[in-house]
C-alpha atoms as a PDB file:
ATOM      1  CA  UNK A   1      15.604  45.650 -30.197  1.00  0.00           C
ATOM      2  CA  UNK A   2      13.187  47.081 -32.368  1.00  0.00           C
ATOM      3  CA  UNK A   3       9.576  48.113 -31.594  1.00  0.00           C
ATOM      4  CA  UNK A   4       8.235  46.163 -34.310  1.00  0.00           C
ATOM      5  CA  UNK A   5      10.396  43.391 -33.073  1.00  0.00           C
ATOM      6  CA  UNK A   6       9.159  43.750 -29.721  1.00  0.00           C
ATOM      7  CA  UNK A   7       5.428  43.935 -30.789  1.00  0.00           C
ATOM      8  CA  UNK A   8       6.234  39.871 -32.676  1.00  0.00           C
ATOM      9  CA  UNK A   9       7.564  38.770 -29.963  1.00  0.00           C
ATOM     10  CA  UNK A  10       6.080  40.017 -26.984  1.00  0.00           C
ATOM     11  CA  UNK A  11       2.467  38.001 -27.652  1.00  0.00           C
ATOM     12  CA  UNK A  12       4.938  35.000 -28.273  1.00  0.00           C
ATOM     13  CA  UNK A  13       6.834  34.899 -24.546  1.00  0.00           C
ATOM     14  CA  UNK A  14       3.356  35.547 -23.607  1.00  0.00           C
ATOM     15  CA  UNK A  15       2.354  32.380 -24.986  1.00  0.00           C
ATOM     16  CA  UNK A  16       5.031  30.146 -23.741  1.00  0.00           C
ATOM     17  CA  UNK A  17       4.471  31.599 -20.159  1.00  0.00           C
ATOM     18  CA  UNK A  18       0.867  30.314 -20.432  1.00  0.00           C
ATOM     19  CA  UNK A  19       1.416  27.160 -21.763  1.00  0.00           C
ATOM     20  CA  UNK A  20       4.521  26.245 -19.247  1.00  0.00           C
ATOM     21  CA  UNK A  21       3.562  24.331 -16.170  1.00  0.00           C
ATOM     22  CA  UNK A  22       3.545  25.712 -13.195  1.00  0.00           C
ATOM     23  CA  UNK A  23       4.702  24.276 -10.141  1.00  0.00           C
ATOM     24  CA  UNK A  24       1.746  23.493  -8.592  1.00  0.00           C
ATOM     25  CA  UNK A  25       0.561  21.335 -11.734  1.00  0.00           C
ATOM     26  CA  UNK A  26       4.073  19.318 -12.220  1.00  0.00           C
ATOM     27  CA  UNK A  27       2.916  18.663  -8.588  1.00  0.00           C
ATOM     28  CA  UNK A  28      -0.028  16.803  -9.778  1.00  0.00           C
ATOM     29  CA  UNK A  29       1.804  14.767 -12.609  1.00  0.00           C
ATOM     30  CA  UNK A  30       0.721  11.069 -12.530  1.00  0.00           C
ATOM     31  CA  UNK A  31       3.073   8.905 -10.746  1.00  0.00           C
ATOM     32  CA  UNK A  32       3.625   6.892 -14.035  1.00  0.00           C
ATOM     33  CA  UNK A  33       4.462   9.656 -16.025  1.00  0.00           C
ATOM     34  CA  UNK A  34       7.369   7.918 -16.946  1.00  0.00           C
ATOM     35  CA  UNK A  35       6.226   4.534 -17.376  1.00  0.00           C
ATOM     36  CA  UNK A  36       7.642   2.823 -14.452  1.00  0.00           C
ATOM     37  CA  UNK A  37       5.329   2.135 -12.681  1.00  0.00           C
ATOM     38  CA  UNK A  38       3.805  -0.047 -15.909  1.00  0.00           C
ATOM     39  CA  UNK A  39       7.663  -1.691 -16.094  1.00  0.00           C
ATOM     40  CA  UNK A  40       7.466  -2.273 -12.628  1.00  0.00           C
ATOM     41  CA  UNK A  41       4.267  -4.451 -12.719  1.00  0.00           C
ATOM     42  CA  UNK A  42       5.121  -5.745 -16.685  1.00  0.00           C
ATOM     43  CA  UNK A  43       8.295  -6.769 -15.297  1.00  0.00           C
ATOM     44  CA  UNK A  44       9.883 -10.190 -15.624  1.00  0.00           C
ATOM     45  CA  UNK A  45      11.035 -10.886 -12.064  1.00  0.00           C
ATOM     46  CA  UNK A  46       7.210 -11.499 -10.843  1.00  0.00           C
ATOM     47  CA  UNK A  47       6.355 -14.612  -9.636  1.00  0.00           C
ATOM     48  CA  UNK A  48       3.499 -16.105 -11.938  1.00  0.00           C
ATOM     49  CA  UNK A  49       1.002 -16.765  -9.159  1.00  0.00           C
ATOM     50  CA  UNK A  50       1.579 -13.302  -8.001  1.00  0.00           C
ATOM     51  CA  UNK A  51       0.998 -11.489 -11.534  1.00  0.00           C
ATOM     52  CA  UNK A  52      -2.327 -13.910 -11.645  1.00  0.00           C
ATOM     53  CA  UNK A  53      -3.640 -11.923  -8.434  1.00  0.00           C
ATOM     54  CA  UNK A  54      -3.259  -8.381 -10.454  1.00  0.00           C
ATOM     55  CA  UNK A  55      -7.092  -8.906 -11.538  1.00  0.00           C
ATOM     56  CA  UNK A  56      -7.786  -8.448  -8.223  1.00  0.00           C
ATOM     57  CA  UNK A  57      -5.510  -6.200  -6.243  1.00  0.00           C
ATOM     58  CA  UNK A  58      -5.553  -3.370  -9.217  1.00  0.00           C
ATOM     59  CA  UNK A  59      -1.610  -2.483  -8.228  1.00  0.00           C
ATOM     60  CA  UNK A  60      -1.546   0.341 -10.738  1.00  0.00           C
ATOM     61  CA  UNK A  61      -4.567   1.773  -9.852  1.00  0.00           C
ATOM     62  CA  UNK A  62      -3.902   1.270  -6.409  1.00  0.00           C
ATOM     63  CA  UNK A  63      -0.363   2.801  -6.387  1.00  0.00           C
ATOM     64  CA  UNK A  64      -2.000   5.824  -8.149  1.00  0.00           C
ATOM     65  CA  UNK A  65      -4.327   6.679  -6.147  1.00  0.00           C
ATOM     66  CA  UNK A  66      -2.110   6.723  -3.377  1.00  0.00           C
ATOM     67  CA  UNK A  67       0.362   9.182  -5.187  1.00  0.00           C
ATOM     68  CA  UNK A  68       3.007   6.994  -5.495  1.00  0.00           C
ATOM     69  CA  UNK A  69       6.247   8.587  -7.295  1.00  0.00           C
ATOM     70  CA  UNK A  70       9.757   6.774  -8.086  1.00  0.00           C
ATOM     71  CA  UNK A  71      11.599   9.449  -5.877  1.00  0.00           C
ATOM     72  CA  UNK A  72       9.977   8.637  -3.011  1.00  0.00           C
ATOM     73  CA  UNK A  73      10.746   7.269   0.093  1.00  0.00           C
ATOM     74  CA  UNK A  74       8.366   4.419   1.038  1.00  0.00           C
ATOM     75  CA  UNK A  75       7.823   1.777   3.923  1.00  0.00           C
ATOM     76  CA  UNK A  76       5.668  -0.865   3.103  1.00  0.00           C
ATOM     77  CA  UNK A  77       4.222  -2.700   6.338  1.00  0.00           C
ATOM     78  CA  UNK A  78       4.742  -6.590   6.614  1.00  0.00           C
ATOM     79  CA  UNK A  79       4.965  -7.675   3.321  1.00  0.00           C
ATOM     80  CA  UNK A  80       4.837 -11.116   4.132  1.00  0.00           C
ATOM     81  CA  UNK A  81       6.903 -13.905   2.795  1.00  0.00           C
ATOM     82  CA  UNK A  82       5.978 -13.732  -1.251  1.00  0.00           C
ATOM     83  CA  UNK A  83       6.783  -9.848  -1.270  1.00  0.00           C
ATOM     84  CA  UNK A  84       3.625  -9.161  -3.227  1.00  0.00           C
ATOM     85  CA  UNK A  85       3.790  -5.176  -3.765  1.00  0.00           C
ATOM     86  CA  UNK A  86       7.909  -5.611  -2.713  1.00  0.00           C
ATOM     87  CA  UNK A  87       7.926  -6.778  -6.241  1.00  0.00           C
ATOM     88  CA  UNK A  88       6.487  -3.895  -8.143  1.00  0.00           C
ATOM     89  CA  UNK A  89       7.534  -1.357  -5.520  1.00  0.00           C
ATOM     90  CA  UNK A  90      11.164  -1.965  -5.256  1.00  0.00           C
ATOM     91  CA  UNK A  91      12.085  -1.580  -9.374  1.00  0.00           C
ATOM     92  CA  UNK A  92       9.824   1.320  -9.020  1.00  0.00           C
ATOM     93  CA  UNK A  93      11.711   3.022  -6.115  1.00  0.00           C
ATOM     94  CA  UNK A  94      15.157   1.444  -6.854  1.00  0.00           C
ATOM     95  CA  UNK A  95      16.417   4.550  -8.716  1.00  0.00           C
ATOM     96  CA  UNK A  96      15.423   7.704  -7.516  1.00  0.00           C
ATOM     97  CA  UNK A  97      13.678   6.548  -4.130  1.00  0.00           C
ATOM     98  CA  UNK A  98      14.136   4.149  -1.011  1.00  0.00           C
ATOM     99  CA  UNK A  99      11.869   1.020   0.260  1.00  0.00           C
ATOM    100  CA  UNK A 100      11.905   0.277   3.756  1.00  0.00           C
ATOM    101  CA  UNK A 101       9.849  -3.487   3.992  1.00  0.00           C
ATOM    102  CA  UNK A 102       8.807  -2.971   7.961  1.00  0.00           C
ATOM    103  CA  UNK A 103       8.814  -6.763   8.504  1.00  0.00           C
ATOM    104  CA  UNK A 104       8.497  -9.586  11.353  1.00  0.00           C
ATOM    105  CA  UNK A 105      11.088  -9.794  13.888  1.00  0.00           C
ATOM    106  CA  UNK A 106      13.601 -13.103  13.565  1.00  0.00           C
ATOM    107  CA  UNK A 107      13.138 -13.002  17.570  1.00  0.00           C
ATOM    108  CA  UNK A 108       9.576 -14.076  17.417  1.00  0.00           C
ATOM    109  CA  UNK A 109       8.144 -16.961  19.020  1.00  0.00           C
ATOM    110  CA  UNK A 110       5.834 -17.317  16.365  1.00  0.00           C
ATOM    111  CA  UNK A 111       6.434 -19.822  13.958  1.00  0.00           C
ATOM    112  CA  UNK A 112       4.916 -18.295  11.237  1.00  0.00           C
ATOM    113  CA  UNK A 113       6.317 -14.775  11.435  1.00  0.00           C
ATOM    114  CA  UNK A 114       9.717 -16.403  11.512  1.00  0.00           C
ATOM    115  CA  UNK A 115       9.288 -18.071   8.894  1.00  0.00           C
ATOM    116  CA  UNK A 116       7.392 -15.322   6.362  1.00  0.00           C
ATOM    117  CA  UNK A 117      10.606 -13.391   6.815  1.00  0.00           C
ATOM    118  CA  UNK A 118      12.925 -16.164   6.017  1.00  0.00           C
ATOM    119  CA  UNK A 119      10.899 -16.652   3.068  1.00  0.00           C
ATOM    120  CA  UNK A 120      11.171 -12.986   2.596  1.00  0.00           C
ATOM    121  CA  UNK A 121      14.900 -12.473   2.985  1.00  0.00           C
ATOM    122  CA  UNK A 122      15.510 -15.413   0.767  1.00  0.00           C
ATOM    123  CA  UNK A 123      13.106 -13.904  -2.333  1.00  0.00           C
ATOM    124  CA  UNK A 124      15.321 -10.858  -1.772  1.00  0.00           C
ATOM    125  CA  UNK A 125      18.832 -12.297  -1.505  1.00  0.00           C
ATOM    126  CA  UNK A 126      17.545 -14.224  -4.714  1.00  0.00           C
ATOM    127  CA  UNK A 127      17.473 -11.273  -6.708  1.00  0.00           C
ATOM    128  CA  UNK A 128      19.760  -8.457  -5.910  1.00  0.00           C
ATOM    129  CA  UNK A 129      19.692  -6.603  -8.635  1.00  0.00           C
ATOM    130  CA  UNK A 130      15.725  -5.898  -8.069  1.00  0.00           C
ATOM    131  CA  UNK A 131      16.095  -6.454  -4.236  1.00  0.00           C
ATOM    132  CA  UNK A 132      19.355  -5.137  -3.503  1.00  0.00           C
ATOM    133  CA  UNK A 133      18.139  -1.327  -2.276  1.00  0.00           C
ATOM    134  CA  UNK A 134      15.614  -2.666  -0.117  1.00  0.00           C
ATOM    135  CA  UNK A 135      16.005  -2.080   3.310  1.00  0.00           C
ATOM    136  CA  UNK A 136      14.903  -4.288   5.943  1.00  0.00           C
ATOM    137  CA  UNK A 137      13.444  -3.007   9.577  1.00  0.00           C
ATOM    138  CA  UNK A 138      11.135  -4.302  11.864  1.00  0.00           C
ATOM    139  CA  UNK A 139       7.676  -4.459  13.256  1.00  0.00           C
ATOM    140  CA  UNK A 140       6.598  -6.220  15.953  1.00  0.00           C
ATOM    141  CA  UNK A 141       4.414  -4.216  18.739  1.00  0.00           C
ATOM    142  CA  UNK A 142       3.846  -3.872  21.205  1.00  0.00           C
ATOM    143  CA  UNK A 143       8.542  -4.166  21.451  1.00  0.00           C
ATOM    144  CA  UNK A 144       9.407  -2.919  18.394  1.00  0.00           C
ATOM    145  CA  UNK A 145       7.973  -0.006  16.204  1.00  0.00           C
ATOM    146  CA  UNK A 146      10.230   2.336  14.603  1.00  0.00           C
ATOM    147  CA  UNK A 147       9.338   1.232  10.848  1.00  0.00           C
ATOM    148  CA  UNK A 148      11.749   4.378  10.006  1.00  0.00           C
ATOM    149  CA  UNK A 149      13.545   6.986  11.084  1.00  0.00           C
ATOM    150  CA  UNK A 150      10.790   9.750  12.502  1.00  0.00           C
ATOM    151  CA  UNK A 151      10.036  12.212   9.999  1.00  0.00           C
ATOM    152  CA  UNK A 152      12.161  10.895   7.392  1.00  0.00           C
ATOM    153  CA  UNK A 153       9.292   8.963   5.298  1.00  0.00           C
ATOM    154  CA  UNK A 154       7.154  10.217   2.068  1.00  0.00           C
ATOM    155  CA  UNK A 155       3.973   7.419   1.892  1.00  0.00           C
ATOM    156  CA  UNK A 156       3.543   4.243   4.172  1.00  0.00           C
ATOM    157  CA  UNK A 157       1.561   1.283   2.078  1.00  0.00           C
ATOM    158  CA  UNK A 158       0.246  -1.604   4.094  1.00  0.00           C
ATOM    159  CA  UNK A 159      -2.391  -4.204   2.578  1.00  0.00           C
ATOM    160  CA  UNK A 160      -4.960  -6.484   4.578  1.00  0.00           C
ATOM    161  CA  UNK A 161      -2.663  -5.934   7.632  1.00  0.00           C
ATOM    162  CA  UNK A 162      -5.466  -3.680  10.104  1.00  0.00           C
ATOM    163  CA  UNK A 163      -7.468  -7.069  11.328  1.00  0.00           C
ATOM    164  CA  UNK A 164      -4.480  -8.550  12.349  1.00  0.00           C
ATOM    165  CA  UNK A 165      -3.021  -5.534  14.320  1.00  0.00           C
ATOM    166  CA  UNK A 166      -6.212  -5.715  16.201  1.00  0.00           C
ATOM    167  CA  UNK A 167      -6.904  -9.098  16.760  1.00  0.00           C
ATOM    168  CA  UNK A 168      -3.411  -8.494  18.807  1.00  0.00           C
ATOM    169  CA  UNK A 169      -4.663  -5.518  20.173  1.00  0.00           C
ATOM    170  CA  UNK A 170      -1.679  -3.471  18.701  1.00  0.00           C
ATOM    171  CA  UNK A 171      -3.668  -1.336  16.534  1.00  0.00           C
ATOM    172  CA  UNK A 172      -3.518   1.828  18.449  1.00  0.00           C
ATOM    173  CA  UNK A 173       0.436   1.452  19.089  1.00  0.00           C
ATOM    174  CA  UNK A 174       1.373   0.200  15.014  1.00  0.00           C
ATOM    175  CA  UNK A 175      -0.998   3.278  13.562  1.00  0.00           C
ATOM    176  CA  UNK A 176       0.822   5.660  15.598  1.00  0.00           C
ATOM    177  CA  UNK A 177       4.384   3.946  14.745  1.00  0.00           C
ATOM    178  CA  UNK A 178       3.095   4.832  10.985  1.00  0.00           C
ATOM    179  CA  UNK A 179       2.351   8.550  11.959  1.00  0.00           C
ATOM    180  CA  UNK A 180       5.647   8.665  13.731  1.00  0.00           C
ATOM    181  CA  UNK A 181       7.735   7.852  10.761  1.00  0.00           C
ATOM    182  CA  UNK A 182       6.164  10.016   7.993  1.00  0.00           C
ATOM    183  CA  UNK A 183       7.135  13.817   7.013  1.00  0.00           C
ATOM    184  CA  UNK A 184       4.632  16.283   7.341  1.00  0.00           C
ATOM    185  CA  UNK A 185       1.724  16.183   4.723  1.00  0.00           C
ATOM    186  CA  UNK A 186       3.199  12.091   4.162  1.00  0.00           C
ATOM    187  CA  UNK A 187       0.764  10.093   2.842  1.00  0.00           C
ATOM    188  CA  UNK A 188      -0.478   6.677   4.038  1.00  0.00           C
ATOM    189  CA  UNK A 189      -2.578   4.134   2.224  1.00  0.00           C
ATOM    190  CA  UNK A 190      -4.757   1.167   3.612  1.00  0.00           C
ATOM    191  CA  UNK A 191      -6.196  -1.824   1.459  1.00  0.00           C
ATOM    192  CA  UNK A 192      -8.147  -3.167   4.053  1.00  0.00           C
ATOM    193  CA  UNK A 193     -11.022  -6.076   4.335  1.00  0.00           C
ATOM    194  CA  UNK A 194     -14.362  -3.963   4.033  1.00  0.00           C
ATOM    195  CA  UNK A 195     -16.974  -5.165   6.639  1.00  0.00           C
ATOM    196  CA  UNK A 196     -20.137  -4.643   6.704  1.00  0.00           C
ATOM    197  CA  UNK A 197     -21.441  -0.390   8.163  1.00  0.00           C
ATOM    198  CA  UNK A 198     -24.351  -1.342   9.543  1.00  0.00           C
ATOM    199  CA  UNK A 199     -22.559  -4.254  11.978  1.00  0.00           C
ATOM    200  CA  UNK A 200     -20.867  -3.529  15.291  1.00  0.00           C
ATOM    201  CA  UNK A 201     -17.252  -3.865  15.032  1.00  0.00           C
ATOM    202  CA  UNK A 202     -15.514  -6.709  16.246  1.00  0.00           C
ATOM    203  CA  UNK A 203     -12.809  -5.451  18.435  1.00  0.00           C
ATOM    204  CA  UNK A 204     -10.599  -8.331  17.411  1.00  0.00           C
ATOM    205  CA  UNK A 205     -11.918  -8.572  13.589  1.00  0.00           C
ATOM    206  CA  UNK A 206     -11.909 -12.283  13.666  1.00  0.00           C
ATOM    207  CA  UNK A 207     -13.553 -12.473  10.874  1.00  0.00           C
ATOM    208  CA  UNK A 208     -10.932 -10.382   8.885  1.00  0.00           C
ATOM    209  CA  UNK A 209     -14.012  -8.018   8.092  1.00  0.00           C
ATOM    210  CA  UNK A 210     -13.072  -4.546   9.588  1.00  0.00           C
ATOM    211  CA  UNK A 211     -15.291  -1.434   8.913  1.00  0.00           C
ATOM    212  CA  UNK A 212     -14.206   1.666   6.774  1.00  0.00           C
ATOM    213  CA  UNK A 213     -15.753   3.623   9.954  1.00  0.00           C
ATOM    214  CA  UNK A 214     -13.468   1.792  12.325  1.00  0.00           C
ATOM    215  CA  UNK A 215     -10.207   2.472  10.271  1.00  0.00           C
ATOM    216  CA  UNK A 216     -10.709   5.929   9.722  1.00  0.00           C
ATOM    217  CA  UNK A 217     -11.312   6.127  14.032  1.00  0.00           C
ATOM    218  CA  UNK A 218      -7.783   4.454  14.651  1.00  0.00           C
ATOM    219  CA  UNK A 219      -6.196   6.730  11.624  1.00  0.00           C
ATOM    220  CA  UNK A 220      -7.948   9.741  13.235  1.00  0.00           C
ATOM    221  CA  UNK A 221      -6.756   8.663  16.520  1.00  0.00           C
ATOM    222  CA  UNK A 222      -3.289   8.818  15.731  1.00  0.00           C
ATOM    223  CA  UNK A 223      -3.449  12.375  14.080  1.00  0.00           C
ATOM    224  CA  UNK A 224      -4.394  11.521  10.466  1.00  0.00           C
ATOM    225  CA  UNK A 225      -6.411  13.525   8.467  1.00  0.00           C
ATOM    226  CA  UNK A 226      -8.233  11.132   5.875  1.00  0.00           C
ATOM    227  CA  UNK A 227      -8.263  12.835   2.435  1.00  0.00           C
ATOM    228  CA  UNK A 228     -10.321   9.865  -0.121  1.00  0.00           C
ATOM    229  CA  UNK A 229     -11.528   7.030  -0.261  1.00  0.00           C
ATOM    230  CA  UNK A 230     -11.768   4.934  -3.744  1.00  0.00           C
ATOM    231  CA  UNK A 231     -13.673   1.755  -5.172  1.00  0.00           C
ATOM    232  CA  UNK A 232     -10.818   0.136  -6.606  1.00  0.00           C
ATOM    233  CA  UNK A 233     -10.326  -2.704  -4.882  1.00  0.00           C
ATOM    234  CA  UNK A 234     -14.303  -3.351  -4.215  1.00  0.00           C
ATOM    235  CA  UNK A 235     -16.022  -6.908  -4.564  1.00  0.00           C
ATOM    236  CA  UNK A 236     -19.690  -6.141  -4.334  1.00  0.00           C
ATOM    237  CA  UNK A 237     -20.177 -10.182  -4.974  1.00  0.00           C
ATOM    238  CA  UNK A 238     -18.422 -10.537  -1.699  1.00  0.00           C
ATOM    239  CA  UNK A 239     -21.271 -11.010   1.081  1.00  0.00           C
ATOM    240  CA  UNK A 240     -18.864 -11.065   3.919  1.00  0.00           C
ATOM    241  CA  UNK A 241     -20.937 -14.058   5.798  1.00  0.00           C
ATOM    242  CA  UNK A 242     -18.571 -16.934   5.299  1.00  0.00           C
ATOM    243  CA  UNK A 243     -18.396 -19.740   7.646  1.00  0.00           C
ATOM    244  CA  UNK A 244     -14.370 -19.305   7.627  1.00  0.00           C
ATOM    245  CA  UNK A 245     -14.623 -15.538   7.176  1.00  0.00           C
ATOM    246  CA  UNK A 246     -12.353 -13.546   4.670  1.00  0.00           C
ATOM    247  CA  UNK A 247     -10.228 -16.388   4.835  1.00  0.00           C
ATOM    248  CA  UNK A 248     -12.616 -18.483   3.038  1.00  0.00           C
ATOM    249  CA  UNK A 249     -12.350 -16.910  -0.119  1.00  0.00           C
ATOM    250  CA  UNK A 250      -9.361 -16.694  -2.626  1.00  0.00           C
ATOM    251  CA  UNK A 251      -6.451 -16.985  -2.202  1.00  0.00           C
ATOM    252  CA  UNK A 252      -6.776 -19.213   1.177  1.00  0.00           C
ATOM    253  CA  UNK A 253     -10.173 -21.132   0.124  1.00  0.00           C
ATOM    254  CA  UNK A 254      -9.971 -22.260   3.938  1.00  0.00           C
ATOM    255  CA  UNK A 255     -12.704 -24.615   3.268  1.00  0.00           C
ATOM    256  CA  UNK A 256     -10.709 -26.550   0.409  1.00  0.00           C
ATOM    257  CA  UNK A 257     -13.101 -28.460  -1.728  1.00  0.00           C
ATOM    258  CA  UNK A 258     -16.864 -27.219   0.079  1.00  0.00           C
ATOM    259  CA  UNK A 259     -18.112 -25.242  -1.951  1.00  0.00           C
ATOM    260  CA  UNK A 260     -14.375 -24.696  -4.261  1.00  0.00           C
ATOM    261  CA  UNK A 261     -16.477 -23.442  -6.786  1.00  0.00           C
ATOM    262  CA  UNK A 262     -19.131 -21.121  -5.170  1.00  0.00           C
ATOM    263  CA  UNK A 263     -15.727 -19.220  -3.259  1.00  0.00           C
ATOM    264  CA  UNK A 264     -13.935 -18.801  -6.568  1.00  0.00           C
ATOM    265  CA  UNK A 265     -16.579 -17.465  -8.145  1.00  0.00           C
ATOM    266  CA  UNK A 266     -16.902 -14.487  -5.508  1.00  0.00           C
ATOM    267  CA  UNK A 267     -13.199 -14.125  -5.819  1.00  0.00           C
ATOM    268  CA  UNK A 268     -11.284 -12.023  -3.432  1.00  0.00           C
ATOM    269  CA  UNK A 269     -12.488  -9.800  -0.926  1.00  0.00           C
ATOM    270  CA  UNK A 270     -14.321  -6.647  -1.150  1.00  0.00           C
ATOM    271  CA  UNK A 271     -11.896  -3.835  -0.034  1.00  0.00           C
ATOM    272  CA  UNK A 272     -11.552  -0.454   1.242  1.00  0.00           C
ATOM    273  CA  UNK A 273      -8.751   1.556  -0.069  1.00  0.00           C
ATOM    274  CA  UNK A 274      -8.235   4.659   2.049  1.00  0.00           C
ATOM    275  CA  UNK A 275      -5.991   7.552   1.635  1.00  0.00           C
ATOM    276  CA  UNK A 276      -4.876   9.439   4.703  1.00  0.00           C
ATOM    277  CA  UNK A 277      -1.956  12.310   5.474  1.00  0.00           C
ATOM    278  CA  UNK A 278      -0.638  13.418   8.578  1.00  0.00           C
ATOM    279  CA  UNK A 279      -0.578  17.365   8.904  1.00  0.00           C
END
């Protein structure tokens, strides 16, 4: 080659070098780089009453602030019988990635965990070709917690699930069953009922209310680091003093006609979404 080749085209590799990405960067990409994560929620297999909730459980947001990518390999924790997130995150991960849906066990003796998984199993057998990948396992402390095999797992997801881990006083034993089945540096995401900071904690959250403080103590307990917390899912109209606690508002509206109006006007809960990785 030429010197005066050399000297046009040197600056030129230069340039390209800059400009490519470097690894560390295509790290950071945003999980819907591609778009799926928008087809997932867009897509036509959603129940109606479920897309109608979008307004207030911000799934895309939600989903990207966790770090959620369609390679990944995901357990989402009790996903109850309508499948909620199952819906967006199985297209998403159907691909490229794996859902685990760490359910109720069909041994239970209570009713209605029996029955949220038959509901469950039935909105998945009624679509295979969204559903079929999905893998079913169970979780039901204080018998039964592998969610996953150990170590195998990039990001657990579970949503409005902490209050009832510890009105069963299983909190301690299902946060470490998370930690357990995650990779190193695995991610897991809470969308939690935000109490109020400045009140004691119920123990047994019978309210539904649970404080950030107190999640990040039983996360912490089990070895997580907690990396951010985010506003997403927040309901500053939400005063957290209702005679049927959290349960009062929508979706439940506990109270049926008192006060219909007042409730739905509040509208869901205020929320705490929380970010946290084991080392």
């Amino acid at each position: 080659m030429s010197s005066a080749l050399k000297k046009i085209l040197l600056p030129f590799s230069l340039g390209l070098l800059l400009c490519a990405p470097s690894p560390a960067s295509a790290e950071k990409e945003p999980s819907d780089a591609t778009g799926q994560l928008a087809k997932s929620i867009a897509g036509a297999h959603r129940a109606a009453n479920n897309r109608q909730r979008d307004a207030y459980r911000h799934p895309r947001k939600t989903l990207e602030f966790f770090g959620i990518r369609d390679s990944m390999t995901v357990v989402e924790i009790w996903p109850g019988g309508k499948g909620w997130y199952t819906e967006i995150l199985a297209p998403l991960l159907g691909k490229n990635g794996k859902l685990y849906a760490a359910h109720f066990s069909p041994d239970s003796q209570v009713a209605f965990f029996t029955s949220s998984l038959k509901q469950f199993r039935k909105k998945l057998a009624g679509n295979l070709t969204i559903y079929e990948k999905v893998t079913l396992t169970t979780l039901q402390p204080p018998a039964q917690l592998e969610i996953a095999p150990k170590g195998t797992v990039d990001m657990v997801l579970t949503f409005r699930n902490v209050h009832n881990w510890m009105e069963a006083g299983q909190a301690d034993r299902v946060f470490k069953a998370m930690f357990d089945a995650l990779k190193p540096r695995g991610i897991l995401g809470i969308v939690e009922h935000r109490g109020i900071a400045e009140l004691a904690q119920d123990p047994q959250a019978r309210s539904g209310y649970v404080t950030e403080k107190h999640v990040k103590k039983l996360a912490r307990r089990a070895g997580f680091e907690w990396i951010e917390s985010s506003e997403i899912n927040a309901n500053p109209r939400d005063t957290k003093d209702h005679p049927a606690g959290v349960w009062t508002l929508p979706p439940t509206l506990k109270l049926k006609t008192l006060g219909i109006e007042k409730y739905k006007g509040i509208g869901e809960s205020d929320r705490m979404t929380l970010k946290f990785r084991k080392p």
